[in-house]
Protein backbone atom coordinates (compact mmCIF):
# COMPACT_ATOMS: atom_id res chain seq x y z
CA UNK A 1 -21.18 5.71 21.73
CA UNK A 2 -17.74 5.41 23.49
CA UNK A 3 -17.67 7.25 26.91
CA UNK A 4 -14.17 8.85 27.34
CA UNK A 5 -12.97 8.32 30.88
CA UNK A 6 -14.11 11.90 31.91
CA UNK A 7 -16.98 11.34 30.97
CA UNK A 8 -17.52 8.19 33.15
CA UNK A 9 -16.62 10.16 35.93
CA UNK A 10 -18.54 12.79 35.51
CA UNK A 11 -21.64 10.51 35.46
CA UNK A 12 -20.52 8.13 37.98
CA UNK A 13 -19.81 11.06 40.39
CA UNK A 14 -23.36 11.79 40.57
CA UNK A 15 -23.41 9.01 42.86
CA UNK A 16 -21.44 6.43 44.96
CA UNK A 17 -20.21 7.83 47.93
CA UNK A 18 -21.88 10.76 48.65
CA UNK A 19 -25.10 8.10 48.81
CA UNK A 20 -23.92 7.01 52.44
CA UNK A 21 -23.11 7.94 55.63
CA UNK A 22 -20.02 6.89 58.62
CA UNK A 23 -21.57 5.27 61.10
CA UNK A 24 -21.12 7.07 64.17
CA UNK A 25 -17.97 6.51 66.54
CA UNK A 26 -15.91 3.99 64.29
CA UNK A 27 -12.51 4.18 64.72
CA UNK A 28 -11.55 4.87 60.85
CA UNK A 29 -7.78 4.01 60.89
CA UNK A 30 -8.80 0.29 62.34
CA UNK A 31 -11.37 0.04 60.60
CA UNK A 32 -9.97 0.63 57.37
CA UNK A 33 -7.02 -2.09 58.17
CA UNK A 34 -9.95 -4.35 58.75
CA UNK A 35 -11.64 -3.61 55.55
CA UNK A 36 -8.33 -4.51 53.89
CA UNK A 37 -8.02 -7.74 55.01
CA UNK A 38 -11.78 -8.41 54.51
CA UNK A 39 -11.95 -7.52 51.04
CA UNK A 40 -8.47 -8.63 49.87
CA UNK A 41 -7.41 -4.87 48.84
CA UNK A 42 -4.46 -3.19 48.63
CA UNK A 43 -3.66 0.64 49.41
CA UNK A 44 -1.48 2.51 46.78
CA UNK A 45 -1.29 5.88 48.22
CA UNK A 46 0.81 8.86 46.58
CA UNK A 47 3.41 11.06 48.59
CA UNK A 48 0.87 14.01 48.28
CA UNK A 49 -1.63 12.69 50.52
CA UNK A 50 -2.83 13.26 53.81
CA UNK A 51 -0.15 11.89 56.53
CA UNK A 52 -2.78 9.83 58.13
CA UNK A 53 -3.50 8.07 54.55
CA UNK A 54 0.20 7.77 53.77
CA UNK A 55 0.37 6.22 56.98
CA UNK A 56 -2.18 3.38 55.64
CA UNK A 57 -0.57 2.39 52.62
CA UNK A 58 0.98 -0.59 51.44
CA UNK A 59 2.34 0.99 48.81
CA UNK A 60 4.00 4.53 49.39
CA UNK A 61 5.48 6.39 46.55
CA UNK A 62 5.83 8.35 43.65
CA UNK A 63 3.80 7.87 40.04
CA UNK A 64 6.59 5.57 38.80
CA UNK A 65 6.66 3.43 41.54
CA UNK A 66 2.70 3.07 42.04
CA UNK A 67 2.29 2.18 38.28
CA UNK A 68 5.14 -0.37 38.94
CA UNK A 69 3.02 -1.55 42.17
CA UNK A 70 -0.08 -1.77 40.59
CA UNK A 71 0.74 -3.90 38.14
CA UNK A 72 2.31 -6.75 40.60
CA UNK A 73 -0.99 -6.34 42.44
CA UNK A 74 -2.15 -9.87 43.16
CA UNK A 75 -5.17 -8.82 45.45
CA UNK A 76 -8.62 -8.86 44.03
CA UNK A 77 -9.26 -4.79 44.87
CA UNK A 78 -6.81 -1.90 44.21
CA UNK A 79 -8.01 1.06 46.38
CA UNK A 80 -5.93 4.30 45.12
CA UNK A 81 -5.07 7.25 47.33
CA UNK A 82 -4.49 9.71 45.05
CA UNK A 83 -5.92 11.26 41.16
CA UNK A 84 -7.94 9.76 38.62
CA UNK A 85 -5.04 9.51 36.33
CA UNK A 86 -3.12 7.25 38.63
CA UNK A 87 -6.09 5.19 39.67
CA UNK A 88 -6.97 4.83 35.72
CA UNK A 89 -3.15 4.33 35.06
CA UNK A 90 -3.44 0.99 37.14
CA UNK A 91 -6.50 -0.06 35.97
CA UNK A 92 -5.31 -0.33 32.42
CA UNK A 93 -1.97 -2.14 33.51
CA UNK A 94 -3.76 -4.65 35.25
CA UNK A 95 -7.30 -4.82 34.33
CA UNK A 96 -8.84 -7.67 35.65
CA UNK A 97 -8.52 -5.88 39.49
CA UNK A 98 -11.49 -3.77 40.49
CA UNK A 99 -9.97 -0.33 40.70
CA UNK A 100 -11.64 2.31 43.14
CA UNK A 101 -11.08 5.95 44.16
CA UNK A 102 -12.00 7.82 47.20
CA UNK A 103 -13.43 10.83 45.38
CA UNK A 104 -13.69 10.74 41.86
CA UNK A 105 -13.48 14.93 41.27
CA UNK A 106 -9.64 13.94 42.75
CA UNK A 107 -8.22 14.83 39.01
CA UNK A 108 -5.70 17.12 38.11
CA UNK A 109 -4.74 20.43 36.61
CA UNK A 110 -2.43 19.40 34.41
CA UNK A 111 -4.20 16.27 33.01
CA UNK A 112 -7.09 18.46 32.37
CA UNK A 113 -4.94 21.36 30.43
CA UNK A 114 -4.75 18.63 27.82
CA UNK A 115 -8.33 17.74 26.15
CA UNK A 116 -8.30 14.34 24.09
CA UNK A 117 -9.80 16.08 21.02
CA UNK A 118 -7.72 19.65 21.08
CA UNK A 119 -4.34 17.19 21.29
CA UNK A 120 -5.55 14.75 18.53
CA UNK A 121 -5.85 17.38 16.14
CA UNK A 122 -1.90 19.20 17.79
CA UNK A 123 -0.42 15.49 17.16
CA UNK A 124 -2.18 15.14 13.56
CA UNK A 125 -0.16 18.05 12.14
CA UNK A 126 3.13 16.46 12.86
CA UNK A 127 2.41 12.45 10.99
CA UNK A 128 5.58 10.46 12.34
CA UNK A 129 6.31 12.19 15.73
CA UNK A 130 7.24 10.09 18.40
CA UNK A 131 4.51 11.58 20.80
CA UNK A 132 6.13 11.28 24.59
CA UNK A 133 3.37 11.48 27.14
CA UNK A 134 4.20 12.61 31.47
CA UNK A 135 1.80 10.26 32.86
CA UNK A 136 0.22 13.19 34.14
CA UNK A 137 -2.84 12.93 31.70
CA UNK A 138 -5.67 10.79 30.88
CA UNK A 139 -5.97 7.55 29.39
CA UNK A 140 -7.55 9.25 26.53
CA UNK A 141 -4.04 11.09 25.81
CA UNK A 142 -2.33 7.90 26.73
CA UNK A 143 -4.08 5.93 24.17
CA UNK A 144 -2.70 8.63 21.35
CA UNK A 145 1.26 8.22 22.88
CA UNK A 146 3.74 6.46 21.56
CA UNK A 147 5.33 6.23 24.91
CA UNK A 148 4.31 7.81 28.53
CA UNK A 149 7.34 8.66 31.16
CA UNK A 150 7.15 9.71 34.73
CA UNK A 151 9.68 12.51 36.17
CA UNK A 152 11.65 9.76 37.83
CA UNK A 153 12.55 8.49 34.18
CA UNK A 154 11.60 11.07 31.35
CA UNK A 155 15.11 11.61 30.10
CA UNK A 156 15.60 8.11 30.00
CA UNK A 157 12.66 7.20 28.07
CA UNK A 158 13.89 10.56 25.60
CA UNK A 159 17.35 8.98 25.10
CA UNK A 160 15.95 5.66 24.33
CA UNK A 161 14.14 7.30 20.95
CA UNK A 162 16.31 7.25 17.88
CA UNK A 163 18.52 11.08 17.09
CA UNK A 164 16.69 12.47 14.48
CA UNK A 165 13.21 11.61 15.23
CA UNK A 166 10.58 14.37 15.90
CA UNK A 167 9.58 14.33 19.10
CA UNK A 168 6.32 15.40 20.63
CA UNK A 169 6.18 16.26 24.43
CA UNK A 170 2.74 16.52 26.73
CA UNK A 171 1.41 18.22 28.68
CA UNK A 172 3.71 19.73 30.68
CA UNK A 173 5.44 22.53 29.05
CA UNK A 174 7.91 22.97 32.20
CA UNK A 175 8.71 19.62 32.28
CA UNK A 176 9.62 19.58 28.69
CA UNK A 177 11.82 22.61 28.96
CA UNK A 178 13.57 21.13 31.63
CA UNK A 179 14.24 18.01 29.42
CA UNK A 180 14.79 19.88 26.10
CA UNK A 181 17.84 21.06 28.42
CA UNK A 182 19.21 17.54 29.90
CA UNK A 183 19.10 15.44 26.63
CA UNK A 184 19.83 17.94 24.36
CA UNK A 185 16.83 17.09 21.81
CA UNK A 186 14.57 19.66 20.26
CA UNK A 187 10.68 18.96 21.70
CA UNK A 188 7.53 20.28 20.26
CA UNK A 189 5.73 21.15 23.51
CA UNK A 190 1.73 21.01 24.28
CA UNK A 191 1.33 24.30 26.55
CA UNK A 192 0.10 22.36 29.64
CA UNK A 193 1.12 23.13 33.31
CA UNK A 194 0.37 22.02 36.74
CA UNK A 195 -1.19 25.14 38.86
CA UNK A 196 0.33 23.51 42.11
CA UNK A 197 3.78 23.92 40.41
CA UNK A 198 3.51 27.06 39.06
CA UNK A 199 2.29 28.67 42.14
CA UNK A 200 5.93 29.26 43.35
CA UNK A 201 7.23 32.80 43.84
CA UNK A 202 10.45 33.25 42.37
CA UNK A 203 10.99 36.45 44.48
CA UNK A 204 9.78 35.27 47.55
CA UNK A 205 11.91 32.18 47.59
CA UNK A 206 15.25 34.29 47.29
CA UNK A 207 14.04 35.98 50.00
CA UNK A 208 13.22 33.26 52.37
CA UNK A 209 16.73 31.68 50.56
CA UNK A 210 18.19 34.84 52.11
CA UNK A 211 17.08 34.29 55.30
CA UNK A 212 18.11 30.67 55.30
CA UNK A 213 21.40 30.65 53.73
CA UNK A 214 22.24 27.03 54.82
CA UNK A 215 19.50 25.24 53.28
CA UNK A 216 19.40 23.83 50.04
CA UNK A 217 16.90 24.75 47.37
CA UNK A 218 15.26 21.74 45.78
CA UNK A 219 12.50 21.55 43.48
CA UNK A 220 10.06 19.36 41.42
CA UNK A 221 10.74 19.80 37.44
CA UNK A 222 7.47 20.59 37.03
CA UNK A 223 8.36 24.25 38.55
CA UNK A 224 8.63 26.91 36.40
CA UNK A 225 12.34 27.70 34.61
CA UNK A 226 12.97 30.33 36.31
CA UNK A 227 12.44 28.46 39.68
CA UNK A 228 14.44 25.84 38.30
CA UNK A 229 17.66 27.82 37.37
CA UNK A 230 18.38 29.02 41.19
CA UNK A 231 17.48 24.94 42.47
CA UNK A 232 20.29 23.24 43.76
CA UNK A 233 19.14 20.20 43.03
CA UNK A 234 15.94 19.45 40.48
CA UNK A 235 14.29 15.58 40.87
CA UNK A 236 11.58 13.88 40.82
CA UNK A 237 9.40 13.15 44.00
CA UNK A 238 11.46 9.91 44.56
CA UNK A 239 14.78 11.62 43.49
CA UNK A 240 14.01 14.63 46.31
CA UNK A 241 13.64 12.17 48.74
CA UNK A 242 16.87 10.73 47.91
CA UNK A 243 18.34 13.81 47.93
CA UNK A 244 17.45 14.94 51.33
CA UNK A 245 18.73 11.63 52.71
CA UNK A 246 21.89 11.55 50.86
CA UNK A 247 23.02 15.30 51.60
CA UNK A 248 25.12 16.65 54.23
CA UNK A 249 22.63 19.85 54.39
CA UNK A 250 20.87 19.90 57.63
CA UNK A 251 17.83 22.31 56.40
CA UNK A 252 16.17 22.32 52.86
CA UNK A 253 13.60 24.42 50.95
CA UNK A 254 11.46 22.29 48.78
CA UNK A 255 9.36 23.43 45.83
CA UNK A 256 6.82 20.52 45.18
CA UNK A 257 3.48 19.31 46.84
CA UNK A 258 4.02 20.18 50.79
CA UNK A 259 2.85 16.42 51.26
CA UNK A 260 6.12 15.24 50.62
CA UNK A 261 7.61 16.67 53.61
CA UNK A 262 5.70 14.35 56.14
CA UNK A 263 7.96 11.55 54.02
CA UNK A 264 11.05 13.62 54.38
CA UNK A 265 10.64 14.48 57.95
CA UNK A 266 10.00 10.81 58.78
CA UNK A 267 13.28 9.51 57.10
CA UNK A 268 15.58 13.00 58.28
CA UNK A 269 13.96 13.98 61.62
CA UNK A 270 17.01 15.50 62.57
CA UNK A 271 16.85 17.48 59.58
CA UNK A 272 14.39 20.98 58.62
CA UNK A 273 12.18 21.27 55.78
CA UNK A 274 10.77 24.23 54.98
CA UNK A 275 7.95 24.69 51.86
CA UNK A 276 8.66 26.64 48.88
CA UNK A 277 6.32 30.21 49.15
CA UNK A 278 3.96 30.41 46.82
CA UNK A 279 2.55 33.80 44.89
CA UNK A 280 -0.21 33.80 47.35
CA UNK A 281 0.81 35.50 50.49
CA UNK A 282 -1.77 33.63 53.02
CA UNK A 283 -0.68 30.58 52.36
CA UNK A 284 2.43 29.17 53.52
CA UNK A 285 2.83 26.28 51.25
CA UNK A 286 1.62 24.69 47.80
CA UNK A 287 -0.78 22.13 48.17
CA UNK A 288 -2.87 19.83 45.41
CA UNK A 289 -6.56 20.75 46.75
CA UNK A 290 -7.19 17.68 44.22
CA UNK A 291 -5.06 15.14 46.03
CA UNK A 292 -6.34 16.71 49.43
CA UNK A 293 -9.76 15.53 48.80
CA UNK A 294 -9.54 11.90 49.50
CA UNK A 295 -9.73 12.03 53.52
CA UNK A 296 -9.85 8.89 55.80
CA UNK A 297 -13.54 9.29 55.26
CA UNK A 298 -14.11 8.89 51.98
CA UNK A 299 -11.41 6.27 52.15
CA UNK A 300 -13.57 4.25 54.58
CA UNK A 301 -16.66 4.33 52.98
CA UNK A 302 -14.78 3.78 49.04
CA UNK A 303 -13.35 0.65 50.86
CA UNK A 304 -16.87 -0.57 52.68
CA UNK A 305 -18.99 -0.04 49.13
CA UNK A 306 -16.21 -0.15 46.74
CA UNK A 307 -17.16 2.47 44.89
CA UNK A 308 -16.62 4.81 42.78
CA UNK A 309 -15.04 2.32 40.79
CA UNK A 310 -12.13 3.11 37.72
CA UNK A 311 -14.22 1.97 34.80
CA UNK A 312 -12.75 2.06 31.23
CA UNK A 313 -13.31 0.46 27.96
CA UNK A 314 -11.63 -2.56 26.53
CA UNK A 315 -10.53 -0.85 24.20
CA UNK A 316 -9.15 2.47 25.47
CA UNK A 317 -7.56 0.15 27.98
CA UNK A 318 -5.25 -1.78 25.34
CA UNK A 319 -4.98 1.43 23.42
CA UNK A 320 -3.65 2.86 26.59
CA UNK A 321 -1.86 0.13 27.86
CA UNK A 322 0.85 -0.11 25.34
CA UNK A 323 3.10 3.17 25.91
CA UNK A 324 2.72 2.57 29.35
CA UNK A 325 4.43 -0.73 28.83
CA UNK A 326 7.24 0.53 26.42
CA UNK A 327 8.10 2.88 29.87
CA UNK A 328 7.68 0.18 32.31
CA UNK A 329 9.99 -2.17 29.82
CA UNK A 330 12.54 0.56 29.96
CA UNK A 331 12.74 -0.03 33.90
């Protein structure tokens, strides 16, 4: 029997690098450059890391831009700083590179508010859809899409299918009510969400609006509608960051993963950035606990054993592999 990707994980997770220990007194962020050079690897590393592992990288950036990376890889290991659904994203664009993952239980919310089986059977009642996949899910879902998008291009990749044609969008409901709205074209939506996204107060951000009435409001699509209607701007990671740069505003509130802002802060230091509140009074910012488990640790010892290793079937691979490249031929 076929093992779906989850699955792999699951059992894989039981061991790899849990199995060993640091040796005592290394200095990680050296050794880690060493390791790179010893085993020919390249770090892909997602804005919503730790600073110190965005710091690492060789490639820094957003979904889009990682899957775009990852396939021009030319080194014999791709070590990924970030989910499971990235790290399996580049494995099936470029296969033949040992793929590895600090912590395998990295996933995410919102690719897990989408189970393979529950969305075959949402898909099967609508023969002829154009299913249009956020890359934000497994390879599983993948393999079912007719075409996957990232925030950085999802109304592009919904223009490029025919008028007329029924259109499936997954998982993320917010997303697709955002999109619904900029292209104009009726979506079926799955009811997915991301929990980091949807953690935003609505009420507490007019407040702390109020008490900054300078700074500009910016926020991740992903957000809630209701977050989104009071944004002054709405982008994609990349697009924030352009944003920030490009704008007179000297101060900014900014409703997506608080990693982003160590990226922000480095290209505006003159500039403030100040994290969206979330519903949850103690904390002071919304963070992916998912992403926050790969640490300079784990990325140490992943590196030295390389392991856990992205394993997927050949043929969930070229299932998967083709909407990716429909988005990627888009540009």
């Amino acid at each position: 029997m076929e093992l779906t990707s989850n699955e792999v994980t699951r059992r894989l997770g039981q061991k790899g690098y849990l199995d060993f220990e640091i040796p005592k007194g290394p200095d990680l962020v050296a050794e880690i450059k060493r390791l790179k050079k010893e085993k020919n690897a390249v770090l892909l590393a997602h804005y919503y890391q730790e600073a110190e592992i965005q710091e690492l990288a060789d490639y820094l950036g957003d979904s889009l831009y990682l899957a775009q990376a990852a396939e021009k890889v030319a080194a014999e290991m791709i070590v990924f700083a970030g989910v499971h659904f990235m790290a399996e994203t580049a494995k099936i664009i470029n296969p033949n590179k040992k793929v590895v993952l600090p912590d395998l239980n990295a996933g995410c919310s919102l690719a897990d508010s989408c189970p393979p089986e529950d969305f075959k059977k949402f898909i099967d009642q609508y023969p002829g859809a154009q299913v249009v996949t956020y890359i934000n899910c497994s390879a599983e879902i993948k393999a079912l899409s007719s075409i996957v998008c990232t925030s950085s291009n999802a109304v592009r990749v919904i223009d490029s299918i025919p008028e007329g044609e029924t259109i499936i969008f997954a998982p993320d409901k917010n997303l697709g009510r955002y999109l619904i709205k900029q292209t104009g074209r009726d979506m079926i939506l799955w009811d997915g969400s991301c929990i980091v996204h949807e953690a935003f107060s609505f009420e507490r951000i007019v407040s702390l609006a109020k008490e900054y009435p300078k700074a500009k409001f910016i926020a991740h699509p992903e957000s809630e509608s209701q977050v989104l209607e009071i944004a002054d701007y709405i982008g994609s990671t990349s697009g924030l960051l352009n944003y920030v740069q490009q704008n007179s505003a000297q101060s900014f509130i900014v409703a997506t993963e608080a990693g982003i802002l160590h990226e922000m802060k480095k290209r505006c230091p003159q500039k403030t950035f100040i994290p969206a509140p979330v519903e949850d009074e103690t904390c002071a910012c919304s963070e992916c606990a998912f992403m926050k488990l790969n640490t300079l640790e784990k990325l140490y010892l992943c590196m030295e054993h390389e392991k856990p290793e992205i394993l997927l079937s050949q043929s969930l691979i070229e299932k998967a592999k083709q909407p990716i490249r429909r988005m990627l031929n888009l540009g």
